[in-house]
Protein backbone atom coordinates (compact mmCIF):
# COMPACT_ATOMS: atom_id res chain seq x y z
CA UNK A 1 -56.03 -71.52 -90.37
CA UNK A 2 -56.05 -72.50 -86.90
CA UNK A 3 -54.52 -71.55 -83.46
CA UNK A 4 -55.25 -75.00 -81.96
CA UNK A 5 -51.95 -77.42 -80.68
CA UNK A 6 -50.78 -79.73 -82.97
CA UNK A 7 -52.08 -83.40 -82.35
CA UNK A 8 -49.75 -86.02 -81.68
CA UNK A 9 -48.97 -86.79 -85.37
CA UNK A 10 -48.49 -83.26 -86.25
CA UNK A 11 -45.88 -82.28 -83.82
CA UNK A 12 -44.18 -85.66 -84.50
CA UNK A 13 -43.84 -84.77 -87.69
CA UNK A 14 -42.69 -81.51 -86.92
CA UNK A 15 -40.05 -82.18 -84.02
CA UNK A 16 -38.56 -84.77 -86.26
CA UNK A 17 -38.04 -82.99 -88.88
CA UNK A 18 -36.47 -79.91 -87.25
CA UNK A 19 -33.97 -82.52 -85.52
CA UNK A 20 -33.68 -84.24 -88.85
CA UNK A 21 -32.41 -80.90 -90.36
CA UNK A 22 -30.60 -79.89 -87.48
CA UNK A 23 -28.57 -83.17 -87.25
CA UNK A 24 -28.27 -83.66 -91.06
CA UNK A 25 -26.45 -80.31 -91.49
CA UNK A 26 -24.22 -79.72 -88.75
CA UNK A 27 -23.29 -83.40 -89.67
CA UNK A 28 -22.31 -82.67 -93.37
CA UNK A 29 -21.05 -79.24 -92.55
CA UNK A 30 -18.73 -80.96 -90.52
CA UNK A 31 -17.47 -83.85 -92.82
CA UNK A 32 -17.19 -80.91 -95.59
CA UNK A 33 -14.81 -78.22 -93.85
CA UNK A 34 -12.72 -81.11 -92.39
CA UNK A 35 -12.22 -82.32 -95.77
CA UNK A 36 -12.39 -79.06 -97.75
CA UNK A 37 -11.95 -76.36 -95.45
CA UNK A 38 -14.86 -75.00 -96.52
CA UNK A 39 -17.70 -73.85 -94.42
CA UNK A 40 -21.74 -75.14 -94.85
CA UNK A 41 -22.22 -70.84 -95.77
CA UNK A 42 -19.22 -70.63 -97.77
CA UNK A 43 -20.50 -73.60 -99.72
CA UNK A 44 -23.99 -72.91 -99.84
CA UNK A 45 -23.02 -69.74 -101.50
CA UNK A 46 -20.69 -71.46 -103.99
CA UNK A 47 -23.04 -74.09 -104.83
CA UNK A 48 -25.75 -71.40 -105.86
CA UNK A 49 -22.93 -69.55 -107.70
CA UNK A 50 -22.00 -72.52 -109.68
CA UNK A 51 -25.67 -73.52 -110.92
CA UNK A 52 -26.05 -70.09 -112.57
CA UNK A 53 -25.75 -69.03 -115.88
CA UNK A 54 -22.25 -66.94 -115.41
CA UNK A 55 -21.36 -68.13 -112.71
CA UNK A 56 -22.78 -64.53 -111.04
CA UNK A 57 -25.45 -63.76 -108.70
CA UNK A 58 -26.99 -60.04 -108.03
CA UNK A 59 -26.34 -59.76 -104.40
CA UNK A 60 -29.69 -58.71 -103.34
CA UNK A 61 -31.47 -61.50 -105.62
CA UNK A 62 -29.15 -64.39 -103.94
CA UNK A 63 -29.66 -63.37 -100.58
CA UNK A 64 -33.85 -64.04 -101.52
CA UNK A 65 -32.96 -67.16 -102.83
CA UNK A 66 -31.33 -68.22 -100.05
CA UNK A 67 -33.59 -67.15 -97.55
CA UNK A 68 -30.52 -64.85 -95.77
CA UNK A 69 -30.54 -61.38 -94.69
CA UNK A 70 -28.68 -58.77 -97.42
CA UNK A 71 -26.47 -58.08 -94.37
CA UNK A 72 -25.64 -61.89 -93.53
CA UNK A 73 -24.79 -62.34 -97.52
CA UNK A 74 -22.59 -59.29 -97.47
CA UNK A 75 -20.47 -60.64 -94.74
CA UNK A 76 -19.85 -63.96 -95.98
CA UNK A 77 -19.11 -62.68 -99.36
CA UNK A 78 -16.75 -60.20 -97.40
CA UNK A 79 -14.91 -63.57 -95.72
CA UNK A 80 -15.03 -65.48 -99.24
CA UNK A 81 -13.73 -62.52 -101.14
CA UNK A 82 -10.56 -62.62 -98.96
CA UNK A 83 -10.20 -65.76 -99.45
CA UNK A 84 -10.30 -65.88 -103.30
CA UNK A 85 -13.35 -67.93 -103.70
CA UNK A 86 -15.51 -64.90 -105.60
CA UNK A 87 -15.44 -61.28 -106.05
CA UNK A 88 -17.80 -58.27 -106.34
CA UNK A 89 -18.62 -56.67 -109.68
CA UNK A 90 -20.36 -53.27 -109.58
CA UNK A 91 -23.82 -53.52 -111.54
CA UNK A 92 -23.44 -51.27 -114.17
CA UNK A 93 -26.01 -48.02 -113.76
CA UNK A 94 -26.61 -48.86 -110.12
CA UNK A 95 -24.29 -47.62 -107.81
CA UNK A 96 -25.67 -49.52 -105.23
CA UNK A 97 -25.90 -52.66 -106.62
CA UNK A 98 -23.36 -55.48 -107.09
CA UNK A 99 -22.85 -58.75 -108.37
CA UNK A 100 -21.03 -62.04 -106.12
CA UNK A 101 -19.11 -63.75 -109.14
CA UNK A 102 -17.41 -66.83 -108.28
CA UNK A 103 -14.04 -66.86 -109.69
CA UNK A 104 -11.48 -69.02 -110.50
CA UNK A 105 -10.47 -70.27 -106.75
CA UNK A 106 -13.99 -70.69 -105.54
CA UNK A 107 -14.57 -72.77 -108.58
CA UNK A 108 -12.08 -75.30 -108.28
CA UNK A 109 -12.98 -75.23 -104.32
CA UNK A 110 -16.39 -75.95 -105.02
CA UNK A 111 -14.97 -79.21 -107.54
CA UNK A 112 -13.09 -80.54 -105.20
CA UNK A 113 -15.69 -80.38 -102.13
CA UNK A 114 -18.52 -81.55 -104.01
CA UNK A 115 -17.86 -84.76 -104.18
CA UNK A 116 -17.31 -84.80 -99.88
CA UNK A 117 -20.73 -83.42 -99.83
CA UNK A 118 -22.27 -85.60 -102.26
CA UNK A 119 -21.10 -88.48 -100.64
CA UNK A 120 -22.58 -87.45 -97.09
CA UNK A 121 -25.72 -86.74 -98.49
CA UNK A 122 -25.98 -89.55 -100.17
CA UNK A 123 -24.87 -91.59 -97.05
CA UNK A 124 -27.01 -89.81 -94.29
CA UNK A 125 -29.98 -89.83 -96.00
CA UNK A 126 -30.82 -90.63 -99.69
CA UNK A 127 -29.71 -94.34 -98.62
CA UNK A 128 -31.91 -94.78 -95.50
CA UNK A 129 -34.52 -94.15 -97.30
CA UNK A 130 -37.19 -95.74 -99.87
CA UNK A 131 -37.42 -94.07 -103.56
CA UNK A 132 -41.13 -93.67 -102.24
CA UNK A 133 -39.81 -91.87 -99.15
CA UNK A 134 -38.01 -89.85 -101.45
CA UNK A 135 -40.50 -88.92 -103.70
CA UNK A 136 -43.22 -87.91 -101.02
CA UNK A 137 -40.49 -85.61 -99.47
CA UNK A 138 -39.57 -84.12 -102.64
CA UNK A 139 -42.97 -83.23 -102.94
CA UNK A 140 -43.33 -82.24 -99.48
CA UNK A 141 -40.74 -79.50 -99.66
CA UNK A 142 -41.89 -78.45 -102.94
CA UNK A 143 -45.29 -77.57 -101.78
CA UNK A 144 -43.64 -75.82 -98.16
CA UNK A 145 -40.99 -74.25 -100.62
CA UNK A 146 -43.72 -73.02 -103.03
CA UNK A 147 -46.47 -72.08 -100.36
CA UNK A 148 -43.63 -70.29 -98.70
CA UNK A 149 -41.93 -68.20 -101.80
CA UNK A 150 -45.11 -67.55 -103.38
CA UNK A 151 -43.72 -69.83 -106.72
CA UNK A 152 -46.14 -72.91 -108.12
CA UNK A 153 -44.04 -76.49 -107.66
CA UNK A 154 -43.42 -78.65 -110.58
CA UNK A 155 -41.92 -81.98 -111.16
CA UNK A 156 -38.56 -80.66 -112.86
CA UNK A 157 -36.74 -78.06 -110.49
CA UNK A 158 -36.44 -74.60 -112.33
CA UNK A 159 -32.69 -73.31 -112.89
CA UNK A 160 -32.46 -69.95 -110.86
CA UNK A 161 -31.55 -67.14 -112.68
CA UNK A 162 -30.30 -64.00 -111.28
């Protein structure tokens, strides 16, 4: 490892991809709540709830998935769970511990924004680029994701499980 700048390439690389990400999600978080009412967080969470076997997440275990504080995942379940979009289930023989279950509400939100989101992400950035383009950043955020979570990368993307 080195302390040294990055070169010209490197820090092109790197300033365009934090404005990349930057752009590229306040853009689609945008286009979502206006047509779903639904925040980027709120559907972040729902989108992680939906992929699961039970639809249910231990609280601690998606707030490590997703890179958030337990304290940051706690309050938006807090805003969700007023809303309807999940609830809490106590984790039985842990008094501390609790599931996020999405329920009903947050299920049929998550149907109906999808497509929004899809759409977006399909229009601000899987079509500007090549299937090569795609492939080499699949596998470039693989290998960041893996170096970064400690998990090996492989071709097929593993199914979370809480």
């Amino acid at each position: 490892m080195t302390s040294e700048w990055l070169d010209t390439t490197e820090e092109r690389a790197w300033r365009a991809y934090r404005r990349m990400f930057t752009l590229l999600e306040s853009r689609l978080g945008s286009e979502l709540t206006e047509a779903s009412g639904l925040s980027w967080a709120d559907y972040t969470v729902l989108s992680n709830l939906v992929e699961v076997e039970n639809r249910r997440w231990r609280l601690t275990a998606l707030a490590e998935y997703m890179g958030w504080s337990q304290s940051r995942l706690s309050h938006q379940i807090k805003r969700m769970e007023e809303r309807g979009l999940v609830r809490r289930e106590q984790v039985l023989g842990d008094a501390r511990g609790a599931y996020v279950v999405l329920s009903r509400v947050g299920l049929r939100a998550i149907a109906a924004a999808t497509p929004t989101h899809l759409s977006g992400v399909r229009r601000h950035f899987v079509d500007l680029l090549t299937r090569d383009q795609l492939e080499t950043l699949a596998e470039i955020g693989e290998t960041v994701a893996g170096h970064l979570t400690g998990e090996t990368t492989t071709a097929e993307p593993d199914t979370p499980r809480p």
